[in-house]
Every structure is written in C-alpha cells, then in structure tokens.
Protein backbone atom coordinates (compact mmCIF):
# COMPACT_ATOMS: atom_id res chain seq x y z
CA UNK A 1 -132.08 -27.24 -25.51
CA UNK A 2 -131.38 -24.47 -23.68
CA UNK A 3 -131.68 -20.86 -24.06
CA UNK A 4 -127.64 -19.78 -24.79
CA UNK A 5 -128.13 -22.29 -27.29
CA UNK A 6 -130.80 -20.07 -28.98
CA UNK A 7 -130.44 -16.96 -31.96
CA UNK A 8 -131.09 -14.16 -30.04
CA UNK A 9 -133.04 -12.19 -32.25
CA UNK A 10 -134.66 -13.39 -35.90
CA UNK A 11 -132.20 -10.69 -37.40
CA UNK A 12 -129.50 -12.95 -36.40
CA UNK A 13 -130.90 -16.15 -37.63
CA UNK A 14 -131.23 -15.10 -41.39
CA UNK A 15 -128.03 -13.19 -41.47
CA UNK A 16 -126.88 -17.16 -39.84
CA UNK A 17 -128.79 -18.93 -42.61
CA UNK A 18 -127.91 -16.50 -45.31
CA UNK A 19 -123.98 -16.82 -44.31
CA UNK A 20 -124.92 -20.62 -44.55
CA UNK A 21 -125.67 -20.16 -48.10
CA UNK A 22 -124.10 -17.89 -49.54
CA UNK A 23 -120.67 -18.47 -51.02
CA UNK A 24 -118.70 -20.01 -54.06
CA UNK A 25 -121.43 -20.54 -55.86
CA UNK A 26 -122.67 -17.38 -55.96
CA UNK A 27 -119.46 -15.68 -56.18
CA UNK A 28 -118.86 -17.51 -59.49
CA UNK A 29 -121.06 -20.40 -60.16
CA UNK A 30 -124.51 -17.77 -60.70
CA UNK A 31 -122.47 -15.31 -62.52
CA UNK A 32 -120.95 -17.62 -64.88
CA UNK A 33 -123.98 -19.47 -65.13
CA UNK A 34 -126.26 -15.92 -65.60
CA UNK A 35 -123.81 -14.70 -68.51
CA UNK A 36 -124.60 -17.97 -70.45
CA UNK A 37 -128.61 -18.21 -70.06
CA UNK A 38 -129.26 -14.49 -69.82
CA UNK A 39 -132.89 -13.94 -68.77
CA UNK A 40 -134.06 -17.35 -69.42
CA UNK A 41 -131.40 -18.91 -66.87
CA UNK A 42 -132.42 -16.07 -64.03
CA UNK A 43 -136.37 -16.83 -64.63
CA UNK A 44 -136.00 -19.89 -64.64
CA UNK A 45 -133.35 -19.20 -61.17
CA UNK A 46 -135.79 -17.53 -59.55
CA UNK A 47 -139.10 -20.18 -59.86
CA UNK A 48 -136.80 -23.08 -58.27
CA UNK A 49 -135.32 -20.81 -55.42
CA UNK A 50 -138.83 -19.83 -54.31
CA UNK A 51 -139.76 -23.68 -54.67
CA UNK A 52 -136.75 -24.93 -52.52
CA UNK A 53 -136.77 -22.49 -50.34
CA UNK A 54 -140.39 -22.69 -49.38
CA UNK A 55 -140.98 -26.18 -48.96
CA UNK A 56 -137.03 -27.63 -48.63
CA UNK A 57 -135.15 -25.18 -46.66
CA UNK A 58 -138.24 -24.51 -44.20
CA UNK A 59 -138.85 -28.20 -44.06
CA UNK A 60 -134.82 -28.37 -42.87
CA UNK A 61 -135.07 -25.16 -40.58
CA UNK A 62 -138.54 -27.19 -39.07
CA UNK A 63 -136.93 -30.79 -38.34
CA UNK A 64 -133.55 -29.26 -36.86
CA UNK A 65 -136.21 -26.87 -34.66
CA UNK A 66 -138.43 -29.78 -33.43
CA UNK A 67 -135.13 -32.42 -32.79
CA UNK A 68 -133.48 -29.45 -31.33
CA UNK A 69 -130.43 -30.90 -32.46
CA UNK A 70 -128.34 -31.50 -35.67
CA UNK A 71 -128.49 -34.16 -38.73
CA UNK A 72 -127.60 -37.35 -36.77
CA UNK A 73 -130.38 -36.39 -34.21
CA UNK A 74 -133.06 -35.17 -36.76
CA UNK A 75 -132.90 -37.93 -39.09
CA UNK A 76 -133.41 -40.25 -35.96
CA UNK A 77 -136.33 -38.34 -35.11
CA UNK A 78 -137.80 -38.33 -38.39
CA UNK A 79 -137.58 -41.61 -39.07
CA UNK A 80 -138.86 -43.15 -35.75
CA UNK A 81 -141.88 -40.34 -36.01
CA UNK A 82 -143.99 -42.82 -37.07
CA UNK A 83 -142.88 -45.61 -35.33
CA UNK A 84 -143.28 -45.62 -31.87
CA UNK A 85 -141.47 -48.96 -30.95
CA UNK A 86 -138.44 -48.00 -33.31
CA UNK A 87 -137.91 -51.24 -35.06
CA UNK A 88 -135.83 -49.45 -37.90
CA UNK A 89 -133.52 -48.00 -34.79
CA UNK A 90 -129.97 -49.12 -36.98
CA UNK A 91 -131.08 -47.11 -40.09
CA UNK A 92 -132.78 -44.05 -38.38
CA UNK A 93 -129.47 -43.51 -36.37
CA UNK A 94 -126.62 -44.17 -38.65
CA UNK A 95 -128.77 -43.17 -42.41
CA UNK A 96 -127.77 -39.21 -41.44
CA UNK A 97 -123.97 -40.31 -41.60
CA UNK A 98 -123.72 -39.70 -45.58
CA UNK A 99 -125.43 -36.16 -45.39
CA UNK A 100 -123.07 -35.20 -42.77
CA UNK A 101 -119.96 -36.71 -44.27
CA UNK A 102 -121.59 -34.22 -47.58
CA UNK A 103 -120.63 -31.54 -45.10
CA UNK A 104 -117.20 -32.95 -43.74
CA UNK A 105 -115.91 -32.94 -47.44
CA UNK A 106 -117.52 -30.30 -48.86
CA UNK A 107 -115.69 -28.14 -45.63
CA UNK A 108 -112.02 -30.08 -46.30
CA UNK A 109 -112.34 -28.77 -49.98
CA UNK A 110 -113.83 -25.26 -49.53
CA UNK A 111 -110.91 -24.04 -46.82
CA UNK A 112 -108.38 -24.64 -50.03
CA UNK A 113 -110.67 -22.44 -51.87
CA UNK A 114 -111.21 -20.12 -49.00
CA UNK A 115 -107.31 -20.12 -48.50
CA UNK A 116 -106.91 -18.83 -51.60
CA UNK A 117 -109.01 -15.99 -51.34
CA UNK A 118 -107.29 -15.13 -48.17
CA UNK A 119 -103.78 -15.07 -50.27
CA UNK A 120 -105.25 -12.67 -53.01
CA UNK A 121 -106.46 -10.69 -49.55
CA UNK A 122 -102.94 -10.30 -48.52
CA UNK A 123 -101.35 -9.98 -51.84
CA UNK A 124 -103.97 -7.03 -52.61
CA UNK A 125 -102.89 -5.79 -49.29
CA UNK A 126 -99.13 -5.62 -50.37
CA UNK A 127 -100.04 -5.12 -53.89
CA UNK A 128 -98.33 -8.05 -55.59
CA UNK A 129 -101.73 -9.01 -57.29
CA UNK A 130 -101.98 -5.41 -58.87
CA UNK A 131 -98.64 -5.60 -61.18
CA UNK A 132 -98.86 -9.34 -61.47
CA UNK A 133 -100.20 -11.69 -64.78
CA UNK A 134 -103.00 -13.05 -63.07
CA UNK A 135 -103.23 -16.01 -65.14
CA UNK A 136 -99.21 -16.81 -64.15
CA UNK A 137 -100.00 -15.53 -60.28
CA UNK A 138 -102.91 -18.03 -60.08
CA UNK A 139 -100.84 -20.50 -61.13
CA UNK A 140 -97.92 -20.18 -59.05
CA UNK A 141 -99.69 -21.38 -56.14
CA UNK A 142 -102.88 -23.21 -57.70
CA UNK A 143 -100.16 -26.02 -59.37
CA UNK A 144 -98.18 -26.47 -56.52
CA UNK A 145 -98.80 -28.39 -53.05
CA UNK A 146 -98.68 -27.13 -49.67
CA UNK A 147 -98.66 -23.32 -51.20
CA UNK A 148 -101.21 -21.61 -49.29
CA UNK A 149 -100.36 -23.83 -45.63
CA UNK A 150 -100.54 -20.82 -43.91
CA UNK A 151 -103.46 -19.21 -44.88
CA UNK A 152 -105.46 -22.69 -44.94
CA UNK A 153 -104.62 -22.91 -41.21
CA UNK A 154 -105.50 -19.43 -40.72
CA UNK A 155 -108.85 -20.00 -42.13
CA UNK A 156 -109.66 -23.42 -40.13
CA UNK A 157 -108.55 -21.00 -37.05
CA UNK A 158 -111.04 -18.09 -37.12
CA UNK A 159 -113.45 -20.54 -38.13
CA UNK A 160 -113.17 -22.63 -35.05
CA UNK A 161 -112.81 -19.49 -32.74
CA UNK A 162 -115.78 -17.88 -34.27
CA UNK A 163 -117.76 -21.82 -33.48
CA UNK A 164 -116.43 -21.63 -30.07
CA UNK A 165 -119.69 -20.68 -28.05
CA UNK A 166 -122.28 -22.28 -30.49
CA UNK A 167 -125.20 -19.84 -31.78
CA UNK A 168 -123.81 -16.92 -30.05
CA UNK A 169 -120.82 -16.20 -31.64
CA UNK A 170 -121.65 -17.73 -34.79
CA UNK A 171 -124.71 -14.57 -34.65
CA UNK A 172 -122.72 -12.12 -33.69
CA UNK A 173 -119.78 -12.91 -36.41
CA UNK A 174 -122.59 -13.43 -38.80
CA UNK A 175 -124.19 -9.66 -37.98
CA UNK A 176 -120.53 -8.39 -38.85
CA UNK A 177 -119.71 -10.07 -42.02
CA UNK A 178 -122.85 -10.75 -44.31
CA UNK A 179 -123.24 -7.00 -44.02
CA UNK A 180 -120.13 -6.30 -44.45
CA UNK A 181 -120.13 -8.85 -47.63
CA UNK A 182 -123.19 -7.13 -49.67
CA UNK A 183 -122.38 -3.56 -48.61
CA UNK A 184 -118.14 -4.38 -49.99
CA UNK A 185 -120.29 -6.02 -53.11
CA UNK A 186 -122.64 -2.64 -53.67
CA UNK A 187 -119.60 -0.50 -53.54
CA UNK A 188 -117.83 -2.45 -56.51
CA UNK A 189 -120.85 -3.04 -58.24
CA UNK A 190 -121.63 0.75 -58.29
CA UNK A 191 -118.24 1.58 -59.50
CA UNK A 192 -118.25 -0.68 -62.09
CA UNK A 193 -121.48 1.06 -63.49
CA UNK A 194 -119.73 3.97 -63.85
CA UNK A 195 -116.78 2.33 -66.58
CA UNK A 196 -117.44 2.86 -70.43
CA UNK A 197 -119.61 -0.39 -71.94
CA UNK A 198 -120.94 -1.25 -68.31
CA UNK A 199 -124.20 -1.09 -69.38
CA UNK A 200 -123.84 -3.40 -72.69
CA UNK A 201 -122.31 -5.85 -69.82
CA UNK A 202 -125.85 -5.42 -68.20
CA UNK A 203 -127.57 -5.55 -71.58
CA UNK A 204 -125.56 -9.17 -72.65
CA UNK A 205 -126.47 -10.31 -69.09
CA UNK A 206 -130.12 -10.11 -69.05
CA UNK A 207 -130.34 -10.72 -73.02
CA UNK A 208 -133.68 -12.48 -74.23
CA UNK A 209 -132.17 -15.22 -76.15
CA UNK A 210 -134.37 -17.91 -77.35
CA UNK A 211 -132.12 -20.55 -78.54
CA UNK A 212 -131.63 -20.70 -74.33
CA UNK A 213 -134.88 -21.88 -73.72
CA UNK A 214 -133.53 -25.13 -73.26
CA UNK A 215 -133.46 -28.10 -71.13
CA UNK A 216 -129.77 -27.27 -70.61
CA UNK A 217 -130.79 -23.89 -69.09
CA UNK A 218 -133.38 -25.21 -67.10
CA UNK A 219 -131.20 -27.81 -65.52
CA UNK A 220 -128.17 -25.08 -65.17
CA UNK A 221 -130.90 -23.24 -63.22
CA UNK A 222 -132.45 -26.10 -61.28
CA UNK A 223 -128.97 -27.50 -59.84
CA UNK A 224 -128.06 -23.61 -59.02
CA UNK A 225 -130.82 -23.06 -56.89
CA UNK A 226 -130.86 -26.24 -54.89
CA UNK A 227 -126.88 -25.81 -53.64
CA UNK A 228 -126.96 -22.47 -53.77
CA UNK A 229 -129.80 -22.77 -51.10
CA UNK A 230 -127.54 -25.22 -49.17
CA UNK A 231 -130.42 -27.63 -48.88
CA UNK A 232 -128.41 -30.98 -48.71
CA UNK A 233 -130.10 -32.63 -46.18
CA UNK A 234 -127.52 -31.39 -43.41
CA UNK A 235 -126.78 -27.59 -43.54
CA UNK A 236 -129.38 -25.69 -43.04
CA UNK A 237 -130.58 -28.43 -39.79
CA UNK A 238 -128.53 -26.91 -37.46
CA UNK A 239 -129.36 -24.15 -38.12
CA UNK A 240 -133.25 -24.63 -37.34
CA UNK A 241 -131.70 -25.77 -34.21
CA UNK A 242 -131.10 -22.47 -32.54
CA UNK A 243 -134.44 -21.19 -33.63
CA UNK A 244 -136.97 -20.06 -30.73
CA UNK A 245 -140.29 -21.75 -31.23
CA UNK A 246 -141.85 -18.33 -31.78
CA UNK A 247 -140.41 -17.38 -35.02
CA UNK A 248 -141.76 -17.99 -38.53
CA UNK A 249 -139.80 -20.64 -40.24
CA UNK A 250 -141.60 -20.16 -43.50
CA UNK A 251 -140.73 -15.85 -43.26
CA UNK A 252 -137.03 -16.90 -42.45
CA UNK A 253 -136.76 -19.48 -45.15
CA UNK A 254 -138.00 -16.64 -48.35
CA UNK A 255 -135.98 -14.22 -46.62
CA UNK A 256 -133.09 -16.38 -46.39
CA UNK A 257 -133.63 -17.37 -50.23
CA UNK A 258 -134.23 -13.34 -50.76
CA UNK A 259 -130.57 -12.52 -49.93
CA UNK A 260 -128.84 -15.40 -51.48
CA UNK A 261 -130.37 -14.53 -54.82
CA UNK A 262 -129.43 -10.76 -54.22
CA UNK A 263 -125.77 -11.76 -53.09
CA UNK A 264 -125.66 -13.91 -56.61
CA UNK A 265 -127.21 -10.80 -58.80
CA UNK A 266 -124.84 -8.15 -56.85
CA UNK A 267 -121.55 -11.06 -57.48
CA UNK A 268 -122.85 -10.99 -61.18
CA UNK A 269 -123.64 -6.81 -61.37
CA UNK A 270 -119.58 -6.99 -60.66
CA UNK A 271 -118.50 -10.22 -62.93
CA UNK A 272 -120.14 -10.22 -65.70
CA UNK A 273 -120.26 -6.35 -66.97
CA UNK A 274 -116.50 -6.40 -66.58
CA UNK A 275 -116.06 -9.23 -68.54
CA UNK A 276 -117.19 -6.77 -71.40
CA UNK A 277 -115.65 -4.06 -70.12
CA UNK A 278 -111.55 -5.40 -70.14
CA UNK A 279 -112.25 -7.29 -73.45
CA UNK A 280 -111.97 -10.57 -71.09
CA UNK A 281 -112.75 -14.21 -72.41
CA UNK A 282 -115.79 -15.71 -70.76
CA UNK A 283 -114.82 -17.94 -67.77
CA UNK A 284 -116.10 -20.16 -64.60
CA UNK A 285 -115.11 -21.52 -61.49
CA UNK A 286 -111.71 -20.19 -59.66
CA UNK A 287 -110.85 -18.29 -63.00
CA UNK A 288 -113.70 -15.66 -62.28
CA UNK A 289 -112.33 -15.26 -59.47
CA UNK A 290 -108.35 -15.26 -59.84
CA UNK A 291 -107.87 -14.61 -63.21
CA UNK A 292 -110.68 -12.28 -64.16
CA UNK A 293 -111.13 -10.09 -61.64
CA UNK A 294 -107.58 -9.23 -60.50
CA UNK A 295 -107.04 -8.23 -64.43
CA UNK A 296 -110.29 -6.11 -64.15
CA UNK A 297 -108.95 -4.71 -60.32
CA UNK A 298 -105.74 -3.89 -62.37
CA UNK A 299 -107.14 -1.73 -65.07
CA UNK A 300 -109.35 0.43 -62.83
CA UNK A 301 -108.13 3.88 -60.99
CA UNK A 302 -107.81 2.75 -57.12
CA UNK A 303 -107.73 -1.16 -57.96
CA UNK A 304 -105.87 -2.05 -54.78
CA UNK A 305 -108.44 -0.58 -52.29
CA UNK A 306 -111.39 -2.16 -54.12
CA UNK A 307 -109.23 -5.29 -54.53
CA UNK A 308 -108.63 -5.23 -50.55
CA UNK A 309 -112.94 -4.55 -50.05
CA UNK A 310 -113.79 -7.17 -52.76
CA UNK A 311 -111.94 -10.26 -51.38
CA UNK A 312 -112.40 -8.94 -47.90
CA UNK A 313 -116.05 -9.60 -48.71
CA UNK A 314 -115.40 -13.27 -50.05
CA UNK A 315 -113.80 -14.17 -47.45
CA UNK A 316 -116.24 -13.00 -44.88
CA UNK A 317 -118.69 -15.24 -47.22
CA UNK A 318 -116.38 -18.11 -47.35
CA UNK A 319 -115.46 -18.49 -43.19
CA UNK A 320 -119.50 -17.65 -42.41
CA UNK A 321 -120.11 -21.39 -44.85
CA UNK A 322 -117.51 -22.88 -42.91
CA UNK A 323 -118.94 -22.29 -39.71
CA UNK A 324 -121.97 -23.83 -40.95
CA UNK A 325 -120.25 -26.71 -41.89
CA UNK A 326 -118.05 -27.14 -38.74
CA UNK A 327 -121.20 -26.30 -36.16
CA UNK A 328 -123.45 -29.31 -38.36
CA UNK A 329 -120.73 -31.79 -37.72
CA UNK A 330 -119.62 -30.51 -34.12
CA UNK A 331 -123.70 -30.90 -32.75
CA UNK A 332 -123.82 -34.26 -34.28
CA UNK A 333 -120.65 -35.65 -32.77
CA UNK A 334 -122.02 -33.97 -29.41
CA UNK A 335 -125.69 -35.73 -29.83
CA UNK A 336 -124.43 -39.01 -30.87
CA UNK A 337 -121.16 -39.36 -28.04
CA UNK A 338 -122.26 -37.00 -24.98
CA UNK A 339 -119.18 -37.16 -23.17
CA UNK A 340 -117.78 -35.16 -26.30
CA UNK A 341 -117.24 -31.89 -25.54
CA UNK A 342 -118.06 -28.35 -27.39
CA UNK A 343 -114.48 -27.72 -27.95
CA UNK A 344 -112.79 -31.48 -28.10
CA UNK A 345 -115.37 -31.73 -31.13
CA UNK A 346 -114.44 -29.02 -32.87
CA UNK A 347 -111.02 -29.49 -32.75
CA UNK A 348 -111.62 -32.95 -34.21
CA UNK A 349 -113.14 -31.34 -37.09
CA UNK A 350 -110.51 -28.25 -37.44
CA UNK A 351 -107.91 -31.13 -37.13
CA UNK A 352 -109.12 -33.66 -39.75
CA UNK A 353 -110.52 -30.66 -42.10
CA UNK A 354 -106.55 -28.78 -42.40
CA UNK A 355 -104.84 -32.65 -42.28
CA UNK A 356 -106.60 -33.73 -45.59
CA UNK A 357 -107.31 -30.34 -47.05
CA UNK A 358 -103.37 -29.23 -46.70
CA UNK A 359 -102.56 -32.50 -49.12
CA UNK A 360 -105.17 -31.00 -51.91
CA UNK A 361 -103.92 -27.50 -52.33
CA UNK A 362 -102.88 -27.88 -55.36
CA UNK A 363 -105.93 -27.43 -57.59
CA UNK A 364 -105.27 -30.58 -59.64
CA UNK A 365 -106.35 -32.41 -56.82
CA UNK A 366 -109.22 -29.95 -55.36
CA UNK A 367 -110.54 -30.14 -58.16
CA UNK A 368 -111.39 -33.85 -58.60
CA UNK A 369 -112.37 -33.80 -54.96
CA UNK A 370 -115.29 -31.34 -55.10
CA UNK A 371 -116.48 -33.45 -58.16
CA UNK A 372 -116.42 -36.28 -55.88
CA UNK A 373 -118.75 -34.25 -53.29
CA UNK A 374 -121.17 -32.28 -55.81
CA UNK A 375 -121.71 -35.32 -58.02
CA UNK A 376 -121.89 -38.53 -55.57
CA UNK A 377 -122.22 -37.22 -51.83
CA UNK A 378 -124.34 -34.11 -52.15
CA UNK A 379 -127.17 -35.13 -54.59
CA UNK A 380 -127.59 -38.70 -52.72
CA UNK A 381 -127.72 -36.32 -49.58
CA UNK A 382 -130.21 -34.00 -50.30
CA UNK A 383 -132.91 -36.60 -51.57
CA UNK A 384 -132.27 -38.32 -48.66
CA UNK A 385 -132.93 -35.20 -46.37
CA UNK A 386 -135.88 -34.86 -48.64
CA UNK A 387 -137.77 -38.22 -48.52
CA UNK A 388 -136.88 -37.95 -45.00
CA UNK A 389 -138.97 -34.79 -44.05
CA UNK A 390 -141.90 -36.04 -46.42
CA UNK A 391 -142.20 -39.68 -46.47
CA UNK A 392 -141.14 -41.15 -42.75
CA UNK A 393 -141.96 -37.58 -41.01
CA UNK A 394 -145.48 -37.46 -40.05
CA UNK A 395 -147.69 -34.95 -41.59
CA UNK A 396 -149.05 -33.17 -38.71
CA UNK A 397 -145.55 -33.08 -37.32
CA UNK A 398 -143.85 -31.36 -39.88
CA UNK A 399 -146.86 -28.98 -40.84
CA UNK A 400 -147.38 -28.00 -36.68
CA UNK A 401 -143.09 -27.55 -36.06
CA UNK A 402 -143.49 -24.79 -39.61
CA UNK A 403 -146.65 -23.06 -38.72
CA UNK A 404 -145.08 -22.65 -35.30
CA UNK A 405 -144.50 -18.90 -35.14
CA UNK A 406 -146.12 -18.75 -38.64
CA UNK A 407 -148.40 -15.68 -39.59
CA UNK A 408 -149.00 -17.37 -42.73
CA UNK A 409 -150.18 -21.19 -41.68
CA UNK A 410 -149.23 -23.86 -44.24
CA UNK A 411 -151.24 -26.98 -45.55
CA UNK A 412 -152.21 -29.49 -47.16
CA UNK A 413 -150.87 -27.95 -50.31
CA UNK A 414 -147.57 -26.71 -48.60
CA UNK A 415 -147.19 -30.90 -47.69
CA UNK A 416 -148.02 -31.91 -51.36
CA UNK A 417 -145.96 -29.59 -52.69
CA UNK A 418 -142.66 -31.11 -50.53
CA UNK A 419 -143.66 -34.96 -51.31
CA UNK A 420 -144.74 -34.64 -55.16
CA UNK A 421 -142.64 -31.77 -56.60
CA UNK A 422 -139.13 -31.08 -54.02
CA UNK A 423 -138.89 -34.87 -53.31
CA UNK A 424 -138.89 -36.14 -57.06
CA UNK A 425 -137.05 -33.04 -58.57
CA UNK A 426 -134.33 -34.06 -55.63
CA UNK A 427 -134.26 -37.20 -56.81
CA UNK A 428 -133.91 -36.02 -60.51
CA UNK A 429 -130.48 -34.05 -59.66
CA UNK A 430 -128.88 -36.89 -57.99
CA UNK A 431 -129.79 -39.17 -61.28
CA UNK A 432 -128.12 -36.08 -63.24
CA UNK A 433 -125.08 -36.31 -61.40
CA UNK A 434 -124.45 -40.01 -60.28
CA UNK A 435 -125.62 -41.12 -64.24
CA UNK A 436 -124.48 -38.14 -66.38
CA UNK A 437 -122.05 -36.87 -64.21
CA UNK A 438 -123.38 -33.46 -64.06
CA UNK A 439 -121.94 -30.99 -61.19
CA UNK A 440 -123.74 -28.17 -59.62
C-alpha cells in the first residue's frame, strides 16, 4: 500500500475511527437507553466498551493493517493464514460478502436518517422548526415518500466528495467535524445546565435503581457497546488499513472507545435532563431527536442558534459514518476487480445507496429496513469478523500485527480474552437478535 494511502498523523486516525463510530446510536440509542438503566446500564456500558474495544476493535484495526486492504481482502487473508495451499480459496474470498453487504444496507438506511437531520438543519436555519408542532413537523415528511429527495442526494454528495482521495480527505474532513461535533455538543450541554430542574435531569439519569440490575439492563448495555463501537466485522477494517505500522493499535482502539463513550454521555448531558426540564414524555429512536428536542430548542431563549449548532453537529456525525461505510465498500470493490477505479467505485456505491434509499424515505419503510440490518445482517456479521480474527487467524499473526507500534505488548491473555469471551458473547447477540428478535 502506498504512502498517500496512509493517516498522516495518529491524531487523524482516531478522530477517523471515532467519526466511524460515532453516530445514531449515540445521539439517541445511549441516551434513551441511559435514562432507563440509570447507573446500572452506564456500569454495566462501560465494562463491555473496554472489552470490545480492546480485544474486537484492535483485533479489526490489526487485520485491515496487516491485509492492507479492506473486508473482502482481510477475510481472505485470515482465513488462508493458516493454510498455505488455500484449499478453502471459495469461502475465504466470497465469506466477507455478508459483512460488507452489513455496511451497504446499514449506509442505504442511515442517509434517510441523515437526510433528515439535514432538513431540521435547514428548517432551523429558516426557522420553520422553531414555531412548528414538532410532533406534526416530523410527520409531514417522516409519512410521506420521496420528502427529503433533495437533502438525501445532498448527503450521498458530500459524502462521496469528502471519499474522493481515500485516507486523505477522509482525515482532513474528519479533523474538521468530530471537533466540531463534541465542541457544538459541550456548548448545548452547558446551557442546558444552567435551566431550572437540570440537575434532577442529572440526578434521574445516574439514579441507583436496583430493580435495574437485570438481565434486561445488562443486555441493553451489551448490544450498545458492541454497535456503538462499530465492530461488525467490516467497519472499523478499513480503517486499520491506512494505519502506519508504527502506531499503537491497542492506544488507538481505548482512545477510539474513550470518545465514543464521551460523545454518548455529552448526547445524553443534552437529552435526557431536558426531558425533565419541558415536562416531556420519555422517548427513543428518531423521536429524541425530532420530536423532543425541537420542543426543548423551542422553549429556550436563543433556540434557533443552538438549534442551527446542535444538528450542525449531527450531521457532521452522521456524513463522517457514511464515509466509513462508502470507503469499506469502495476498497473492497477495488481489491476484488482491479480495473475498478477510485472514483467509478464510489459512484457505484453513491448510485445504488440514493436509488434504494430515495424509495424508503418514508419512515414506515426505514424503519423495517434497519430491523432487517441490526437483527439479521449485523449480528451474523460481527461473529463472523470475530471467529475470523481468533479461530482461522494465526496466533502469532494477530498478536505481532497489534503489538506492532505497541508500548504496551499484548499476550497470551490479550488472545484468550478475543477467542473465549468477544467470540462467544458475539455469538450470544446474534442468537438475541436472529431468535428473539432483539435490535441494538
């Protein structure tokens, strides 16, 4: 691989990885989420991240880094690591397909979303959304197809112009907006301190309540932290990609898990004090998002400018995910056909992402698709990423590509840790979701 193809600095590679992961579901899956488990939920949080992160995003970062290529091309090499004559060729090329079609359909369903948080952008901008119901202005586009057309293809635009050069601009867009995102988040955080019963907001969220010491809670917390992370077996391998051999997967992966978690407590120090604050019913999903906070951005002095800064900040989040997304399935395309070009790829993807996503825009239909992705593709994805890395990967492979650059060498442990505890909790989520239909 060569060097333009390469972060230029570790700086850049987090804020990469960290615009990877960060977006809807910390926005409103970890506040929603938060308000109902209180402490229990956020302990409980805060043990899996560290887990995932330190033995399944580094063990993604590590395979994408040694393959120097995406998940077509890592699962190849992963598979045929311990084979030298390849005689499982047809399963180690063509097993990485449902992992990257996880990213394919999770990016077709997350422009609608991100399209709508470009149209409460503009509407903040004229300030429709400030003198509006919320609940009726939600649903005057949500209910209806092809409502948000031209914000969708707005969306799939800067995302394929920020993809055009590969690691480059990806870095530098990436150095722009996941500031941007938690400094827009601090400032409406801060300010919502300030309003009369903030702090019994703060006091309901981190409540000790026992009757949430539950399996319920635990497996809220569990399936939160493993997407949250992005570790689905395709994401976060491109990623690794990009990384010079010189830097410390292991650092990159807790730092990376570091400001996800503090993106999801600042989303939450906004959500869920307000909640308490306006006299709001509890809510999840889009609602927290269109119908709670433009009713909270309406009742405060100055609602329009933090309105403008607050979805300004989503959809930094939300276009820095899609890039992800796009750049995972553009370097496969490019590994598996090499006459395929940089930019005949990614229009491909920009193409066949708007095309299907502009016939979902109506929620009704959104809706059922993400349920299709988070409960069948995703889970089935991720274990396979995991038994991937830890079963067919040899050892000394996978522990030499993460202590490369590392301060802090791993082991045995580190290796034990990946096959007995990430690989069958992996496994677990996917028999949540494909048997009891659960959705993360």
């Amino acid at each position: 691989m060569n060097k333009e193809k390469k972060f230029s600095s570790r700086l850049g590679f987090i804020l990469t990885a960290v615009g990877s992961a960060v977006g809807m579901a910390n926005v409103w899956g970890f506040p929603y989420k938060f308000q109902e488990g209180g402490i229990f939920f956020l302990l409980f949080y805060l043990v899996f991240v560290a887990l995932f992160a330190y033995v399944g995003l580094s063990s993604e970062f590590a395979i994408g880094r040694r393959a120097e290529t995406g998940t077509l091309g890592s699962y190849e090499y992963a598979l045929n690591s311990k084979n030298n004559k390849k005689e499982h060729s047809f399963i180690s090329k063509n097993i990485g397909f449902l992992p990257l079609l996880g990213s394919l359909f999770i990016a077709i369903g997350y422009a609608v979303i991100v399209s709508y948080v470009l149209k409460a952008l503009v509407d903040s901008f004229t300030g429709e959304l400030l003198v509006v119901n919320s609940k009726k202005w939600f649903e005057s586009f949500s209910n209806k197809d092809y409502s948000v057309v031209i914000y969708h293809f707005i969306i799939i635009l800067v995302t394929l112009l920020t993809c055009l050069k590969g690691a480059n601009t990806i870095e530098k867009s990436n150095k722009i907006m996941m500031p941007a995102f938690f400094i827009l988040f601090l400032i409406i955080a801060i300010f919502i301190l300030t309003l009369p019963n903030a702090l019994e907001g703060y006091k309901y969220m981190f409540r000790l309540d026992f009757d949430k010491l539950s399996l319920k809670t635990i497996e809220n917390a569990m399936g939160q932290a493993f997407f949250s992370l992005s570790v689905t077996g395709s994401g976060m391998i491109v990623c690794g990609s990009y990384l010079d051999k010189n830097e410390d997967i292991l650092s990159a992966a807790k730092s990376t898990a570091f400001f996800d978690t503090l993106a999801a407590l600042l989303s939450s120090c906004v959500i869920v004090p307000s909640i308490l604050v306006f006299g709001l019913s509890q809510a999840g999903g889009p609602g927290l998002l269109f119908e709670v906070l433009p009713t909270i951005l309406q009742n405060i002095k100055g609602g329009r400018i933090f309105a403008i800064i607050l979805y300004t900040a989503v959809v930094f989040a939300g276009i820095s995910s899609l890039q992800n997304m796009f750049e995972v399935i553009a370097e496969s395309l490019m590994h598996r056909y090499n006459k395929i070009k940089r930019i005949t790829a990614l229009t491909i993807i920009g193409l066949v992402t708007f095309l299907i996503g502009v016939n979902m825009e109506a929620i009704s239909k959104w809706g059922p698709w993400m349920d299709l992705v988070s409960i069948y593709i995703i889970p089935i994805g991720a274990s396979i990423g995991a038994i991937s890395w830890f079963y067919f990967w040899k050892k000394d492979e996978i522990l030499e590509e993460v202590n490369s650059g590392a301060k802090k060498k791993a082991g045995e442990g580190w290796h034990k840790l990946g096959k007995y505890v990430y690989v069958p909790i992996a496994i677990v989520l996917s028999i949540l979701a494909l048997v009891f239909k659960v959705t993360f």
